[in-house]
N, C-alpha and C. Protein backbone atom coordinates (compact mmCIF):
# COMPACT_ATOMS: atom_id res chain seq x y z
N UNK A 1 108.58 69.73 -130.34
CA UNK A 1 108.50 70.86 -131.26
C UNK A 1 107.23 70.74 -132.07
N UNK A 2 106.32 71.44 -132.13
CA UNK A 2 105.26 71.87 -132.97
C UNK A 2 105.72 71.35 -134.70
N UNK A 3 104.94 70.45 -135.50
CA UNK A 3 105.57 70.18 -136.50
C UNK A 3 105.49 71.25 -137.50
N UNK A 4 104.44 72.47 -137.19
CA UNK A 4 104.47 73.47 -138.07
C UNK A 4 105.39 74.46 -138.36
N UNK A 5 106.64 74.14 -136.99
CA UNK A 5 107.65 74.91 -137.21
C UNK A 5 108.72 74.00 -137.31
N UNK A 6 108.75 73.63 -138.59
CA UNK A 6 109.67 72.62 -139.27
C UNK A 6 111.07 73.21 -139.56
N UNK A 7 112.02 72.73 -139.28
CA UNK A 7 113.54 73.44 -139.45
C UNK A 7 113.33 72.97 -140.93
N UNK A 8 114.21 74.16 -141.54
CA UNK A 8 114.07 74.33 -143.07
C UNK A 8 116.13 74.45 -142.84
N UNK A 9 116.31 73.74 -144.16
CA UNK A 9 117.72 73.64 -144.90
C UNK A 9 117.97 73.90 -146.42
N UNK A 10 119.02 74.64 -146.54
CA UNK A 10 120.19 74.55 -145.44
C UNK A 10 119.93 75.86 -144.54
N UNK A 11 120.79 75.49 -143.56
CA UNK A 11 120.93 76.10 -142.06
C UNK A 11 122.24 76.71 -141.83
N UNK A 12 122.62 78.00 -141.69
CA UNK A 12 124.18 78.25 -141.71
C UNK A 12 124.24 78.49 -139.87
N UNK A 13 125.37 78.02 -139.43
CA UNK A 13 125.37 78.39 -138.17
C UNK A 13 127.58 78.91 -137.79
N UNK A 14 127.91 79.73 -137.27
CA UNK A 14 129.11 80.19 -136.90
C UNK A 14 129.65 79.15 -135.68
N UNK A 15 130.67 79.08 -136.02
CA UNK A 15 131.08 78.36 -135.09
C UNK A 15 132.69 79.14 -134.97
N UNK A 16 133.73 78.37 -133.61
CA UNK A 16 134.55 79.10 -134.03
C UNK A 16 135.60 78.30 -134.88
N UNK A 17 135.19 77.58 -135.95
CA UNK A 17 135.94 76.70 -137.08
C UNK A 17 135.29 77.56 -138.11
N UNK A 18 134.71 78.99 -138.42
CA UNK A 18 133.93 79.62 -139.15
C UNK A 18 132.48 78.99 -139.42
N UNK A 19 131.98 79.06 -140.66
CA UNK A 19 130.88 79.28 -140.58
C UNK A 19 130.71 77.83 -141.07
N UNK A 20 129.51 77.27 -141.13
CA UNK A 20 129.35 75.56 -141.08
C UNK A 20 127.77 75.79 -142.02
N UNK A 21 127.31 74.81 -142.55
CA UNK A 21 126.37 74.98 -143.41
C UNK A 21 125.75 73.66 -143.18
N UNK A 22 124.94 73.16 -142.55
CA UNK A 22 123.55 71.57 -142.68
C UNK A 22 122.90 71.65 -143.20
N UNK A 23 122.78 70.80 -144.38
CA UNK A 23 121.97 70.57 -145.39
C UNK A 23 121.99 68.84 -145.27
N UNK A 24 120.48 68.12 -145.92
CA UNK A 24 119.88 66.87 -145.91
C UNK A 24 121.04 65.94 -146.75
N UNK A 25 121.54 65.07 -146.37
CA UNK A 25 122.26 64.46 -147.30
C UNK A 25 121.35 63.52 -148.75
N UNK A 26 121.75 63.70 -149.56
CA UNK A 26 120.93 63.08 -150.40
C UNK A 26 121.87 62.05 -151.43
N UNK A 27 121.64 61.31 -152.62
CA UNK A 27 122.47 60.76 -153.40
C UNK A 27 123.87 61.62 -153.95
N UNK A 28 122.87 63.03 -154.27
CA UNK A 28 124.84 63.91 -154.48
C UNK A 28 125.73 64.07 -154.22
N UNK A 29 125.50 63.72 -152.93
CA UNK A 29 126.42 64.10 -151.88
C UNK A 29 127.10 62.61 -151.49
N UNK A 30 127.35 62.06 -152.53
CA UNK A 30 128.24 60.69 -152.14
C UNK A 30 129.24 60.81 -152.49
N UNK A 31 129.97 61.09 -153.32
CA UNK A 31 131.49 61.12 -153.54
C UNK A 31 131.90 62.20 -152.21
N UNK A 32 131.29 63.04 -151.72
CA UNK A 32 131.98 64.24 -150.77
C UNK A 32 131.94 63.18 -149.48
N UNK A 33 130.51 62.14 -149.06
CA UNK A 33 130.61 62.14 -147.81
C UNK A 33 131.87 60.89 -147.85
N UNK A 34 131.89 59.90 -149.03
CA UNK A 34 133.16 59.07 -148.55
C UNK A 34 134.50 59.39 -148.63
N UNK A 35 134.76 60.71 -149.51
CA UNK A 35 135.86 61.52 -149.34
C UNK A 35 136.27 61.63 -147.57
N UNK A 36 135.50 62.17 -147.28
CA UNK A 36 135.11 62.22 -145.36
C UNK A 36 135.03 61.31 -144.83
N UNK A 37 134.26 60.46 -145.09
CA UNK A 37 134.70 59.03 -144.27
C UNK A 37 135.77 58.42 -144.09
N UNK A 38 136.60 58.68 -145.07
CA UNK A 38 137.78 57.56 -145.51
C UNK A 38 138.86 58.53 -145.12
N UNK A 39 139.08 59.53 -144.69
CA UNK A 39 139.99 60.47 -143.93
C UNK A 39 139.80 60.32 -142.14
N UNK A 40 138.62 59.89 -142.12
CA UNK A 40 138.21 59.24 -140.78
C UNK A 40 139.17 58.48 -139.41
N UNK A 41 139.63 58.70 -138.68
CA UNK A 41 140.89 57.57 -137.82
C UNK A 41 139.54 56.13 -137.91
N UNK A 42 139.74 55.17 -138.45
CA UNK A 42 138.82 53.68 -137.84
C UNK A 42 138.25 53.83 -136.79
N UNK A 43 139.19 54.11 -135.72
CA UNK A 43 138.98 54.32 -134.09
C UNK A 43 137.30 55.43 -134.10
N UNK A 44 137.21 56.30 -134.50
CA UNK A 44 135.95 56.77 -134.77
C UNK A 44 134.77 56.63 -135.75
N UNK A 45 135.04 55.23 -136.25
CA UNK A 45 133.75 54.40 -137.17
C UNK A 45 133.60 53.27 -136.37
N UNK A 46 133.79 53.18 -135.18
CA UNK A 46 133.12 52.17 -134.73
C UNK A 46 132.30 52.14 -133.88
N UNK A 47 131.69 53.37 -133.35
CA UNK A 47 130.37 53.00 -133.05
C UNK A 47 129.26 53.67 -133.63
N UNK A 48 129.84 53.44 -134.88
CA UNK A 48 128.75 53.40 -136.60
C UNK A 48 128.70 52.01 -136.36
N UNK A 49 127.50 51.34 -136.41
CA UNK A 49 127.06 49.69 -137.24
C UNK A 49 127.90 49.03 -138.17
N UNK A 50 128.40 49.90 -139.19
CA UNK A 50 128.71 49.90 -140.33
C UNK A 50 129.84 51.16 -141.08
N UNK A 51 131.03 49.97 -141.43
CA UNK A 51 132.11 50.88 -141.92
C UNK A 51 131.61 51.89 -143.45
N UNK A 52 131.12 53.48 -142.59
CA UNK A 52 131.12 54.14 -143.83
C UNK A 52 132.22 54.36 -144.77
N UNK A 53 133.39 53.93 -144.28
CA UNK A 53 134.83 54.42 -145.43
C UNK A 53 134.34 53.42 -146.52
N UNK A 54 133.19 52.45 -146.59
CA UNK A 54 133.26 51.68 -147.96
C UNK A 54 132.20 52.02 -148.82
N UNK A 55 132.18 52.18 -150.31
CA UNK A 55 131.58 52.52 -151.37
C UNK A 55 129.95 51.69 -150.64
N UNK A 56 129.97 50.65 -151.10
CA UNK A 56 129.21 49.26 -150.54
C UNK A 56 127.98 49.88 -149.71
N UNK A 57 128.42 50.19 -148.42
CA UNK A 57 128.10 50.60 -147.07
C UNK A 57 127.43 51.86 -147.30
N UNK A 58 128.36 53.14 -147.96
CA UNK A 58 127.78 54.28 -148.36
C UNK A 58 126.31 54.53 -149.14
N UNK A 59 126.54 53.32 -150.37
CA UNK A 59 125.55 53.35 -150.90
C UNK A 59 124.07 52.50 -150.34
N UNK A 60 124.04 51.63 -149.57
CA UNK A 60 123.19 51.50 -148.73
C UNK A 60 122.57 52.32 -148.00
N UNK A 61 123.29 53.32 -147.29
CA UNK A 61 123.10 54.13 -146.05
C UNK A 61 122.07 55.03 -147.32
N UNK A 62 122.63 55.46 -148.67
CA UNK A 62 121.83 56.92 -149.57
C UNK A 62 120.62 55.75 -149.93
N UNK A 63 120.47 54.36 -149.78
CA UNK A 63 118.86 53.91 -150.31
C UNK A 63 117.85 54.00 -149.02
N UNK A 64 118.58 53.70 -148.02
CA UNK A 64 117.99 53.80 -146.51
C UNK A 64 117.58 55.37 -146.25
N UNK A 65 118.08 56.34 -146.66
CA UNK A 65 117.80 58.01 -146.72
C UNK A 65 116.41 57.79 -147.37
N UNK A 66 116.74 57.61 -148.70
CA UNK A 66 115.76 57.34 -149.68
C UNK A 66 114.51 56.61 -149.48
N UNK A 67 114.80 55.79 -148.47
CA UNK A 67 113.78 54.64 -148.12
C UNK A 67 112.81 55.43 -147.16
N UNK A 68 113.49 56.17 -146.26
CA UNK A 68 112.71 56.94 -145.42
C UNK A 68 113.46 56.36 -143.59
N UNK A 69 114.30 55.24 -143.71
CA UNK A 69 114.24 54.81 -142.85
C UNK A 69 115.96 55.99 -141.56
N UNK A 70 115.73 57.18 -142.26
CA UNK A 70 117.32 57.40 -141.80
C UNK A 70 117.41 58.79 -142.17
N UNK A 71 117.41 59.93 -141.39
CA UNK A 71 117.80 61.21 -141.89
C UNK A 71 118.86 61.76 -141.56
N UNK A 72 120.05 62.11 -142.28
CA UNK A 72 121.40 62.44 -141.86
C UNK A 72 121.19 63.86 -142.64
N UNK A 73 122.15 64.51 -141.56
CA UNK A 73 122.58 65.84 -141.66
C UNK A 73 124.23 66.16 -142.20
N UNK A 74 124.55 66.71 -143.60
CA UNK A 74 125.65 66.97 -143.60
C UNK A 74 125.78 68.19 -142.82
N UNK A 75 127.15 68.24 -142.19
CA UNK A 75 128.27 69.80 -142.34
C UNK A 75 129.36 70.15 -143.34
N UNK A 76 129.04 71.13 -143.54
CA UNK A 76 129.45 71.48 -144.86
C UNK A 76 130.91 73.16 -144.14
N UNK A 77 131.93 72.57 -144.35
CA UNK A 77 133.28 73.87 -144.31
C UNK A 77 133.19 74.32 -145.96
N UNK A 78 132.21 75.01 -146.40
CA UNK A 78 132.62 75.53 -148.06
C UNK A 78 132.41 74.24 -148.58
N UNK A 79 133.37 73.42 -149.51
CA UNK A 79 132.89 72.45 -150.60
C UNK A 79 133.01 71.22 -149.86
N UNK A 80 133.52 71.00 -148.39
CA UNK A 80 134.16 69.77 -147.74
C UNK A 80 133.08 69.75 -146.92
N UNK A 81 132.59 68.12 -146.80
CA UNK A 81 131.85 67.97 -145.81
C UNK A 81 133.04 67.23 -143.99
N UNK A 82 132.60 68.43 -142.85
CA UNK A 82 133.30 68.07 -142.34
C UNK A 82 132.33 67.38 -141.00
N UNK A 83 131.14 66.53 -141.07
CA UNK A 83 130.31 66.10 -139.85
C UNK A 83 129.36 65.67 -140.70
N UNK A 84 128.52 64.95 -139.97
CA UNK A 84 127.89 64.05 -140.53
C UNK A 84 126.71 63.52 -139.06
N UNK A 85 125.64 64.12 -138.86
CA UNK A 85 124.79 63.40 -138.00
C UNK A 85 123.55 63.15 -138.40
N UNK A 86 123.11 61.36 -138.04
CA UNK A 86 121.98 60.66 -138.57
C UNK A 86 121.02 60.44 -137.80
N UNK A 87 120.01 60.54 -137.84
CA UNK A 87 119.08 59.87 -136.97
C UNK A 87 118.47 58.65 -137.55
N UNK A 88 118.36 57.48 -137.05
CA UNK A 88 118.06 56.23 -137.31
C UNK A 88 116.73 55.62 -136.64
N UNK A 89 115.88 54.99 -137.41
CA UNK A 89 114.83 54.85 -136.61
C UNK A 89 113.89 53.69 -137.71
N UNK A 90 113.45 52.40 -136.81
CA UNK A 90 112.36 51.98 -137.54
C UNK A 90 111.20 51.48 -137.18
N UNK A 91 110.22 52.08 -138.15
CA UNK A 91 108.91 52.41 -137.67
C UNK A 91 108.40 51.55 -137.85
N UNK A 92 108.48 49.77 -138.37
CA UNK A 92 108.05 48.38 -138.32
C UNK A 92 108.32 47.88 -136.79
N UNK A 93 109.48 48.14 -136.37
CA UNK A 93 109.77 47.49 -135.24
C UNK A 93 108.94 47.99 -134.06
N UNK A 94 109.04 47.50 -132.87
CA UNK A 94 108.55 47.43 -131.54
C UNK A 94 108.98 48.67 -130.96
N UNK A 95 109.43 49.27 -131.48
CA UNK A 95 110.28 50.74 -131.29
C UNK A 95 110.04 51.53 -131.91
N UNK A 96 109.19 52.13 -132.47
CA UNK A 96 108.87 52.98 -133.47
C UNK A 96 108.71 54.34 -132.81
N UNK A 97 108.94 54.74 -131.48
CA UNK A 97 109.04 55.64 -130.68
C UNK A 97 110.88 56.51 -130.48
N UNK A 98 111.07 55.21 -131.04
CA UNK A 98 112.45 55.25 -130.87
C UNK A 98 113.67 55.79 -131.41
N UNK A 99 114.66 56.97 -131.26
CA UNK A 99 115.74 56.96 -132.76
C UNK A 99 116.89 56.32 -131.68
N UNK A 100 117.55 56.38 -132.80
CA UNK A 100 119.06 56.47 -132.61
C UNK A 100 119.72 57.70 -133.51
N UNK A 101 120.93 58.47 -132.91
CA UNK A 101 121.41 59.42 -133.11
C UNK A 101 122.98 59.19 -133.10
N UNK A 102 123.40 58.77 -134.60
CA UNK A 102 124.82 58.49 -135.20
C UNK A 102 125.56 59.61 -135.51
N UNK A 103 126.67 59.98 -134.77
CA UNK A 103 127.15 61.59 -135.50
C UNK A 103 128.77 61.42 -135.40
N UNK A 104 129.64 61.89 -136.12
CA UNK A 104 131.00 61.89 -136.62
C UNK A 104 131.21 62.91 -137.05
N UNK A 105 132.19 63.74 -136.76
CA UNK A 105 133.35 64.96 -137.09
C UNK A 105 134.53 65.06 -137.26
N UNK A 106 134.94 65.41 -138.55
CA UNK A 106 136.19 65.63 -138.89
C UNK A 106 137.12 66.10 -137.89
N UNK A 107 138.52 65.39 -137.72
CA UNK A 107 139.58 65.61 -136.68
C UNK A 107 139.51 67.22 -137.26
N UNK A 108 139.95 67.58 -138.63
CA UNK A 108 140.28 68.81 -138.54
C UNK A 108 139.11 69.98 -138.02
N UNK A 109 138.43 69.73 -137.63
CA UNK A 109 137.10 71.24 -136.97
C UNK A 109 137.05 70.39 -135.09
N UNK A 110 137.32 69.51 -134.42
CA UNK A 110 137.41 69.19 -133.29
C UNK A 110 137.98 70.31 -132.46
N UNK A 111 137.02 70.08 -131.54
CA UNK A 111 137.58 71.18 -130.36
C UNK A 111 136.96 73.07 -130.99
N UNK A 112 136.17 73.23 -131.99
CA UNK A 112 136.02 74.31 -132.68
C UNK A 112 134.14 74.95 -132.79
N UNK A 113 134.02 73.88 -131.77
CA UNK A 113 132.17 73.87 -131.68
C UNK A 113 131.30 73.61 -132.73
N UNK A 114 132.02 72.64 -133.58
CA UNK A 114 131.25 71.96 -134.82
C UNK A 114 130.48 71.08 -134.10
N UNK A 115 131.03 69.76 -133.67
CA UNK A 115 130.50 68.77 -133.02
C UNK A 115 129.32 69.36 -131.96
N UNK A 116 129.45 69.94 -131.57
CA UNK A 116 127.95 70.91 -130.74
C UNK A 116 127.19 71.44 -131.33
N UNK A 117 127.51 71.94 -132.55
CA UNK A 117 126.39 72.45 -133.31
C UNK A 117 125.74 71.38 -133.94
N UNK A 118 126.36 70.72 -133.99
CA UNK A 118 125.79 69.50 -135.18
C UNK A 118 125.06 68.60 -134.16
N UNK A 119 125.99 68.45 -133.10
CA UNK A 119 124.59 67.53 -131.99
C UNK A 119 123.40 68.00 -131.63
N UNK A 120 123.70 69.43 -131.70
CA UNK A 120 122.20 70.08 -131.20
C UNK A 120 121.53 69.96 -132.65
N UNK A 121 121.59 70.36 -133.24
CA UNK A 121 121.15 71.06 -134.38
C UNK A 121 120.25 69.24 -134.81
N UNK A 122 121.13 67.77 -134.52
CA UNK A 122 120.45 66.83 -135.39
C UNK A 122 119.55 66.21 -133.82
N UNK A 123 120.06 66.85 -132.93
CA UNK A 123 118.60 66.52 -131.53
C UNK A 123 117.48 67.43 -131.85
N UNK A 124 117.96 68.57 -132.47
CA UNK A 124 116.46 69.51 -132.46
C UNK A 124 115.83 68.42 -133.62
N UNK A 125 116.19 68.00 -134.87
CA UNK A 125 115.70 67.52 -135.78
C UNK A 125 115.32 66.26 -134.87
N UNK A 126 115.56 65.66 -134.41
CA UNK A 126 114.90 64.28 -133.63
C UNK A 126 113.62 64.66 -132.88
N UNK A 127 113.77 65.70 -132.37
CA UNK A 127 112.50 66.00 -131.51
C UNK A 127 111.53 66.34 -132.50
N UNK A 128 111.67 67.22 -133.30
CA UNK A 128 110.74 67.53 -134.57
C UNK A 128 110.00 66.42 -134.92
N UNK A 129 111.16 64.74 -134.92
CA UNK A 129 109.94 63.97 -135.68
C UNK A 129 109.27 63.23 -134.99
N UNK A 130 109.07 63.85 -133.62
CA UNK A 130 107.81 63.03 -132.61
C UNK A 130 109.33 62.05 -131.79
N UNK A 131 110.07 62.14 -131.51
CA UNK A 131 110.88 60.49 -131.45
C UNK A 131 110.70 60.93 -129.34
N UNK A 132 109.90 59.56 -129.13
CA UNK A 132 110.10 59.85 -127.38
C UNK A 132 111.12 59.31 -126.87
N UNK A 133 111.93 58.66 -127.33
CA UNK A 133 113.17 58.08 -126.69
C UNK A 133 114.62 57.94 -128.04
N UNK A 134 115.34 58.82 -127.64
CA UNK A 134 116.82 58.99 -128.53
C UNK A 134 117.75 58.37 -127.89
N UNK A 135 118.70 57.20 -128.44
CA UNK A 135 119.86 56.87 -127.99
C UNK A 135 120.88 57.16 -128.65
N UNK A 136 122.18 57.24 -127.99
CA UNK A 136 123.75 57.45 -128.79
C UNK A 136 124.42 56.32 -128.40
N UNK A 137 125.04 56.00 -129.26
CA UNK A 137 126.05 54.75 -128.95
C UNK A 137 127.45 55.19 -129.08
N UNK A 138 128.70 54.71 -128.40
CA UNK A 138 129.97 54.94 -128.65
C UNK A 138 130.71 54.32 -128.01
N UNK A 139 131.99 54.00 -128.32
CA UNK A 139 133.22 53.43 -127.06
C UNK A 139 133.35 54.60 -126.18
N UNK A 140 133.59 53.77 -125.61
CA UNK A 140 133.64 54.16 -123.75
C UNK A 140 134.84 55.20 -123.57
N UNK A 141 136.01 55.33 -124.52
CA UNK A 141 136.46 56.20 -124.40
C UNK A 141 137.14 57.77 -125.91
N UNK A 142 135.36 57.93 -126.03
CA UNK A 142 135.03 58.87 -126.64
C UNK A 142 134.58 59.57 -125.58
N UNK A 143 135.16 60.14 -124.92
CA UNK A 143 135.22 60.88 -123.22
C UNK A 143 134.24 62.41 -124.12
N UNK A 144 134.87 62.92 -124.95
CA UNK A 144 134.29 64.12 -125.59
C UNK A 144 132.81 63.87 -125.71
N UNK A 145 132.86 63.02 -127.12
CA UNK A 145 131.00 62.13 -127.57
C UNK A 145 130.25 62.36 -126.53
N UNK A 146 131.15 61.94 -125.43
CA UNK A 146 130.06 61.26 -124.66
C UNK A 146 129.43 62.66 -123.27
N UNK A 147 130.07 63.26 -122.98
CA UNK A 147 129.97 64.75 -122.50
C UNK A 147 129.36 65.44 -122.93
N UNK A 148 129.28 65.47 -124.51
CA UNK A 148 129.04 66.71 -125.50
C UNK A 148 127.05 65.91 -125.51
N UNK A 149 126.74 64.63 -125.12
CA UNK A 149 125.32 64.32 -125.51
C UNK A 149 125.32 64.53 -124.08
N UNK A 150 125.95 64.17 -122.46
CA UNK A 150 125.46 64.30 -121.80
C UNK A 150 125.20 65.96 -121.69
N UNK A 151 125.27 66.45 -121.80
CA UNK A 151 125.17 68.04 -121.96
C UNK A 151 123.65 68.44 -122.79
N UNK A 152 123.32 67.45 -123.08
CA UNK A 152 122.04 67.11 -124.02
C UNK A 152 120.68 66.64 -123.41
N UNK A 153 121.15 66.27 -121.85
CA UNK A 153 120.05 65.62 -121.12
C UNK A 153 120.37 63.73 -121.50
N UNK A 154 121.41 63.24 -122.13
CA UNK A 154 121.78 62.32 -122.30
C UNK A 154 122.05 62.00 -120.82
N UNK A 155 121.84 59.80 -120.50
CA UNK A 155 122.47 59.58 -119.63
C UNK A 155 122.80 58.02 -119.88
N UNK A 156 123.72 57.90 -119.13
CA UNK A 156 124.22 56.44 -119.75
C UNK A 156 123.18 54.80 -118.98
N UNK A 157 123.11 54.94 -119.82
CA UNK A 157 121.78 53.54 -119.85
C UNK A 157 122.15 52.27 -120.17
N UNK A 158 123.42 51.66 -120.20
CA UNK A 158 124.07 50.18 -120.97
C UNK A 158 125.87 50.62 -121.24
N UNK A 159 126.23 49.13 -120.60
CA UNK A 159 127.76 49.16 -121.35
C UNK A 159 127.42 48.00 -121.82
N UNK A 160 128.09 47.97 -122.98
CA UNK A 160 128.20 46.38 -123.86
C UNK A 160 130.03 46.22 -124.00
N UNK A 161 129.90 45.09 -123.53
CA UNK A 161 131.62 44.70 -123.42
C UNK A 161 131.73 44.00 -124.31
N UNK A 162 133.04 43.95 -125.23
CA UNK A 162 133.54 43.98 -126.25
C UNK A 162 132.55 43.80 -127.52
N UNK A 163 132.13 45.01 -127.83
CA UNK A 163 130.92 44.53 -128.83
C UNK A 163 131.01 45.25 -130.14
N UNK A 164 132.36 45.70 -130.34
CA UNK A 164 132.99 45.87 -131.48
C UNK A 164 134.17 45.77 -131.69
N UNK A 165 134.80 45.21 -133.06
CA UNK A 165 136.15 44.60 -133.04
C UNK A 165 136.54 45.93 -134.60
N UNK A 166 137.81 46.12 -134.11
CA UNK A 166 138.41 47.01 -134.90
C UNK A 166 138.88 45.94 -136.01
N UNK A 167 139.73 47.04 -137.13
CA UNK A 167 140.08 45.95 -138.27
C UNK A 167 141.20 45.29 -137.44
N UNK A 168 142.32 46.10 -136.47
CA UNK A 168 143.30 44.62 -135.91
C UNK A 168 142.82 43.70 -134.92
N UNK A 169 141.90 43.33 -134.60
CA UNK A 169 140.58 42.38 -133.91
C UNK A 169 140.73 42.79 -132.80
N UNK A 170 140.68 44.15 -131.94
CA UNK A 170 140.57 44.23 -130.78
C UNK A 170 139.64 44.86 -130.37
N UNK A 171 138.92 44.53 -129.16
CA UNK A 171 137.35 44.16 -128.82
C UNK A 171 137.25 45.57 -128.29
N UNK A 172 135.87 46.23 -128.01
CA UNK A 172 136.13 47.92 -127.49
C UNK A 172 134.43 47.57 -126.90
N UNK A 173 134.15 48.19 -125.90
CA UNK A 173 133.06 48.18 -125.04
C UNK A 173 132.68 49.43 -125.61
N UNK A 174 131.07 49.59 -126.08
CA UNK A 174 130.24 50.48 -126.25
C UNK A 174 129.27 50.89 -125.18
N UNK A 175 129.05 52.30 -124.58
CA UNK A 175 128.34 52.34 -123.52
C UNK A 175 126.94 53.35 -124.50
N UNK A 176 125.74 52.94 -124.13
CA UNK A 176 124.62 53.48 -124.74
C UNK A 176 124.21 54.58 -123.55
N UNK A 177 123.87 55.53 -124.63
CA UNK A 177 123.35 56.82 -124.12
C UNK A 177 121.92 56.95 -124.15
N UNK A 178 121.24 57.04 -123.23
CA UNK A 178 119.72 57.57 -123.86
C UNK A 178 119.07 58.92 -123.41
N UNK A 179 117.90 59.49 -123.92
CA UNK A 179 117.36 60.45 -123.51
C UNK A 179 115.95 60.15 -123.65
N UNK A 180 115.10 60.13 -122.61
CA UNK A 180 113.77 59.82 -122.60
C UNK A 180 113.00 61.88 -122.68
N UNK A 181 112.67 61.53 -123.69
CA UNK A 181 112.26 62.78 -123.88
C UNK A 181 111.21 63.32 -123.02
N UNK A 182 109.98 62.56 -123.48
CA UNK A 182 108.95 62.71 -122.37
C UNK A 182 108.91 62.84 -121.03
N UNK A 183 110.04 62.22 -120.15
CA UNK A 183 110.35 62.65 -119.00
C UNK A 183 110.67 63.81 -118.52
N UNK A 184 111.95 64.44 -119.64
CA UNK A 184 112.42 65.43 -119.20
C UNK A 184 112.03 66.57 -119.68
N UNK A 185 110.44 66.02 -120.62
CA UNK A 185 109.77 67.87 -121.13
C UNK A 185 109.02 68.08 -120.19
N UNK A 186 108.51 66.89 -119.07
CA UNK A 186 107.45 66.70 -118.30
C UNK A 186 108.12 67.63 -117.20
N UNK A 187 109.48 67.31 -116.56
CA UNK A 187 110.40 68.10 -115.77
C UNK A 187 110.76 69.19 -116.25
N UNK A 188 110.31 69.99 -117.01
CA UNK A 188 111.19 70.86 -117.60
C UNK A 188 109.84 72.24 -117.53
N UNK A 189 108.69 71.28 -117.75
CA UNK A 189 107.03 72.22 -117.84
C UNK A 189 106.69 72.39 -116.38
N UNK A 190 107.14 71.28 -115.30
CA UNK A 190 106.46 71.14 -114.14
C UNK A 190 107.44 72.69 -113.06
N UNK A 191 108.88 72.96 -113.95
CA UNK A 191 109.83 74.26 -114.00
C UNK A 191 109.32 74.89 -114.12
N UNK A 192 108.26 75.06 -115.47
CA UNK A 192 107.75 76.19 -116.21
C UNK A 192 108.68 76.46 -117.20
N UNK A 193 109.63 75.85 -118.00
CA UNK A 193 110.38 75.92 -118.85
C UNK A 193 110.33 74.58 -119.82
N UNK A 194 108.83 74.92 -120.38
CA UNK A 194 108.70 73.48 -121.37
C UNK A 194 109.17 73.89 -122.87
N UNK A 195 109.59 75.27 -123.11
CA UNK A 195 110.18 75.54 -124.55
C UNK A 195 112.08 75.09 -124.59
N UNK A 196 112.29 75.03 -123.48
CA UNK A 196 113.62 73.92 -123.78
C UNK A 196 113.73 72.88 -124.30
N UNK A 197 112.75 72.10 -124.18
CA UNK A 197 112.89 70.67 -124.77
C UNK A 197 111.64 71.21 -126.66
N UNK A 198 112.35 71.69 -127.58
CA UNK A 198 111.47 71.70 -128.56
C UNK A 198 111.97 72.71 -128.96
């Protein structure tokens, strides 16, 4: 994407859970997003790094915003935030080409084309910031997650066996998603359809 055509927020988009609103998460927005977190099943914070249901954790994640190292997208149902997608990325490391793309949705808007809007909507924002290679992480049986990115040009690139333990210690295999961008704008122009990817 051309950086001169910068997505501007907030962003209202319809879905059929009504109308949904993405805006930048910032420090204000902390009592709403752990309200949301902590209504969360566990089973869907774990292939987050890090348990957002804790104050602790939360407030890390708003200095890391702050820091520059992390841009998350709320969804907003009216005053409730019901989604939450991050892009993660650091530009010290050997990877600085690189994001990662963390995203979570409220059980209550599932199945209602939130989670699609919000995946597209925080991939368009990944492409915006130059990133040539996006990964998703999740357990292996987030069958949805994992459909809804392959649908994205996502493809599965890594299983890691047991490489997260729930709070009753049982082990869950994460399979990594990636999307090499550059490949598939290269396939997409050599179409004649290079405004898909951007």
């Amino acid at each position: 994407m051309n950086t001169t055509e910068a997505r501007s927020y907030p962003r209202r988009v319809r879905t059929e859970g009504g109308e949904i609103e993405f805006r930048h998460m910032t420090a204000a927005d902390e009592a709403a997003v752990l309200a949301f977190a902590q209504k969360l099943p566990v089973h869907d914070l774990l292939f987050i790094p890090r348990n957002i249901s804790q104050p602790k954790v939360l407030s890390a994640w708003i200095k890391e915003i702050e820091r520059g190292g992390m841009t998350s997208l709320l969804a907003w149902k009216g005053d409730t935030v019901v989604g939450c997608g991050t892009i993660v990325r650091d530009l010290l490391s050997w990877s600085p080409h690189v994001g990662e793309i963390r995203m979570v949705v409220s059980r209550d808007v599932r199945g209602q084309g939130v989670g699609r809007a919000l995946s597209q909507e925080t991939f368009a924002l990944a492409l915006e910031q130059g990133l040539e290679k996006i990964i998703a992480q999740m357990t292996v049986d987030q069958t949805g997650a994992i459909a809804l990115f392959e649908s994205l040009g996502f493809k599965a690139e890594a299983l890691l066996r047991d490489q997260v333990r729930d709070l009753a210690g049982n082990k869950h295999d994460i399979v990594v998603l990636g999307h090499d961008v550059g490949k598939v704008r290269a396939q997409l122009e050599a179409y004649g359809l290079p405004e898909a990817v951007g």
